[in-house]
Protein backbone atom coordinates (compact mmCIF):
# COMPACT_ATOMS: atom_id res chain seq x y z
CA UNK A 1 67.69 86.46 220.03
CA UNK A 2 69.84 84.41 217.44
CA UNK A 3 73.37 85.15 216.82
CA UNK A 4 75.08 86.46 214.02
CA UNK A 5 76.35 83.57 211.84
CA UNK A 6 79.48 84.38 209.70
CA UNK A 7 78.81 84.71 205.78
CA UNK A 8 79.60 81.07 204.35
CA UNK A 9 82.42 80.26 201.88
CA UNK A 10 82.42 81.08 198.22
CA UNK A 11 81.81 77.97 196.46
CA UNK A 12 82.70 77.89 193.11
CA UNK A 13 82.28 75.77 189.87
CA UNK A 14 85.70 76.19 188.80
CA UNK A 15 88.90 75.25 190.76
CA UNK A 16 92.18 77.30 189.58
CA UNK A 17 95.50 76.08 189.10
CA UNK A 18 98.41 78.62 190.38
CA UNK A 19 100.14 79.63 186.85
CA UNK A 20 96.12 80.03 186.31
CA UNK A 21 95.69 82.63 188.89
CA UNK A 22 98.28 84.71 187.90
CA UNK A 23 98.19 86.08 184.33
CA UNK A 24 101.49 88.61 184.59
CA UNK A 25 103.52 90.85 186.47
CA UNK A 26 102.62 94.25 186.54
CA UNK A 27 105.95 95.79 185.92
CA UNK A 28 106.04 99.91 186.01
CA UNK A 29 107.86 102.47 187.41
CA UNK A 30 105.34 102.64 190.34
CA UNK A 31 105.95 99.25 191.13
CA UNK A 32 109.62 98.82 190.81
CA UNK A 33 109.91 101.58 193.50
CA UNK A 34 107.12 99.42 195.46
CA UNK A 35 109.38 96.01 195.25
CA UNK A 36 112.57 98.13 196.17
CA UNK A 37 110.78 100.16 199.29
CA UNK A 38 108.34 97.79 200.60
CA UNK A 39 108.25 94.74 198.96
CA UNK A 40 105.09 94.63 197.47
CA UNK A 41 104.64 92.93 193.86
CA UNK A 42 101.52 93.49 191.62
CA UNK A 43 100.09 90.97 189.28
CA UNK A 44 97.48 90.61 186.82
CA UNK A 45 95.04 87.77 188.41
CA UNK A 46 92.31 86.08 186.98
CA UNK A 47 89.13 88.10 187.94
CA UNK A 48 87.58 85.00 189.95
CA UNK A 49 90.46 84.05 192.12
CA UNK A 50 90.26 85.50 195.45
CA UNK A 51 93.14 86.82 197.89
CA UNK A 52 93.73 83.04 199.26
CA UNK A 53 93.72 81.84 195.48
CA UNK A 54 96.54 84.99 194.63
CA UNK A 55 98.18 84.10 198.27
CA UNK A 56 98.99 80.23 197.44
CA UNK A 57 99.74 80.54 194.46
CA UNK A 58 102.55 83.17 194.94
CA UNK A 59 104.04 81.06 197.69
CA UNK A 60 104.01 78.32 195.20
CA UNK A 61 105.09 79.55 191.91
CA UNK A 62 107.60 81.96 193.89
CA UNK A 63 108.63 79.78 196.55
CA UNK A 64 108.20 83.09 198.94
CA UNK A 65 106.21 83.66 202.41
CA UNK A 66 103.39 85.94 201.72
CA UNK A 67 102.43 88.58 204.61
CA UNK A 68 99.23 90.46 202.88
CA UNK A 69 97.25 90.51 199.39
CA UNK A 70 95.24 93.24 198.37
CA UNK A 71 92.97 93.08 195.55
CA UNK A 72 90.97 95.67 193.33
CA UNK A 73 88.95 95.07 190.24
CA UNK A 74 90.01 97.45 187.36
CA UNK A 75 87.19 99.00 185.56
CA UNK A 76 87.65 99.06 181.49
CA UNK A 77 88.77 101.85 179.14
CA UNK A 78 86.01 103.61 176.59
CA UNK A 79 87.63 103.01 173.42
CA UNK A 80 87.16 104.29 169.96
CA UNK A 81 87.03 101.32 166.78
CA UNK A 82 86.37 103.35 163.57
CA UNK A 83 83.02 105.16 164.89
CA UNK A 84 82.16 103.50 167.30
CA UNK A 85 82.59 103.32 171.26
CA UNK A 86 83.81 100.22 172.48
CA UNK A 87 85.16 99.10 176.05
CA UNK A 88 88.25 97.19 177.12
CA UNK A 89 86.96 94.55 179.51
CA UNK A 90 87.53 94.96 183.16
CA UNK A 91 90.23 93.34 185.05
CA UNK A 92 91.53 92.24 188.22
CA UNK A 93 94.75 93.04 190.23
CA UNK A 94 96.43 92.39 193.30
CA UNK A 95 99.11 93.54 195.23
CA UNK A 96 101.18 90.94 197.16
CA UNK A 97 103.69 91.95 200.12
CA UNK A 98 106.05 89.69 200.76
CA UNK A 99 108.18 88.57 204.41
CA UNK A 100 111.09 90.60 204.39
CA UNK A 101 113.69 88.12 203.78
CA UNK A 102 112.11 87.10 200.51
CA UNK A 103 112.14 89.15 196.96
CA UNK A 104 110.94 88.15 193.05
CA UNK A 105 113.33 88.62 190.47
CA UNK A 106 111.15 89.70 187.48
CA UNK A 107 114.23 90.82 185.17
């Protein structure tokens, strides 16, 4: 009997900078009372950067210790131009939570 081998790393074609991994700050009321209770920050992220892409580059841009990311991929609106049905395109998110001793200042 073989062993199970653990699935190998993503490799991708593209390499992404930090400011390219995060597009913006997801500011809303949900989220303000997130950063006030428990520290967590959402951002728009670029839809192939993964939660160690999201992680370094918060730490870097932010100059913060990161404890967790959590990701989801946002399905797209059905949209109406003129007659027809159209789609916004699909998007990515994450939510960051930070060490306790660090914050962002968005405002």
């Amino acid at each position: 009997m073989s062993a199970i081998q653990p699935p190998k790393p993503v490799e991708r074609k593209i390499e992404l900078e930090p400011h390219q991994v995060l597009l913006k700050p997801l500011v809303t009321e949900k989220g303000v009372h997130r950063a006030t209770r428990n520290n967590q920050y959402a951002f728009q992220i670029h839809r192939d950067a993964t939660k160690l892409d999201v992680k370094k580059a918060v730490e870097h841009l932010f100059d913060v210790k990161v404890l967790k990311v959590r990701t989801q991929t946002r399905k797209g609106k059905a949209r109406r131009f003129k007659y027809k049905i159209g789609r916004t395109s699909d998007w990515k998110k994450a939510i960051v939570s930070l060490h306790e001793d660090h914050r962002i200042d968005f405002f």
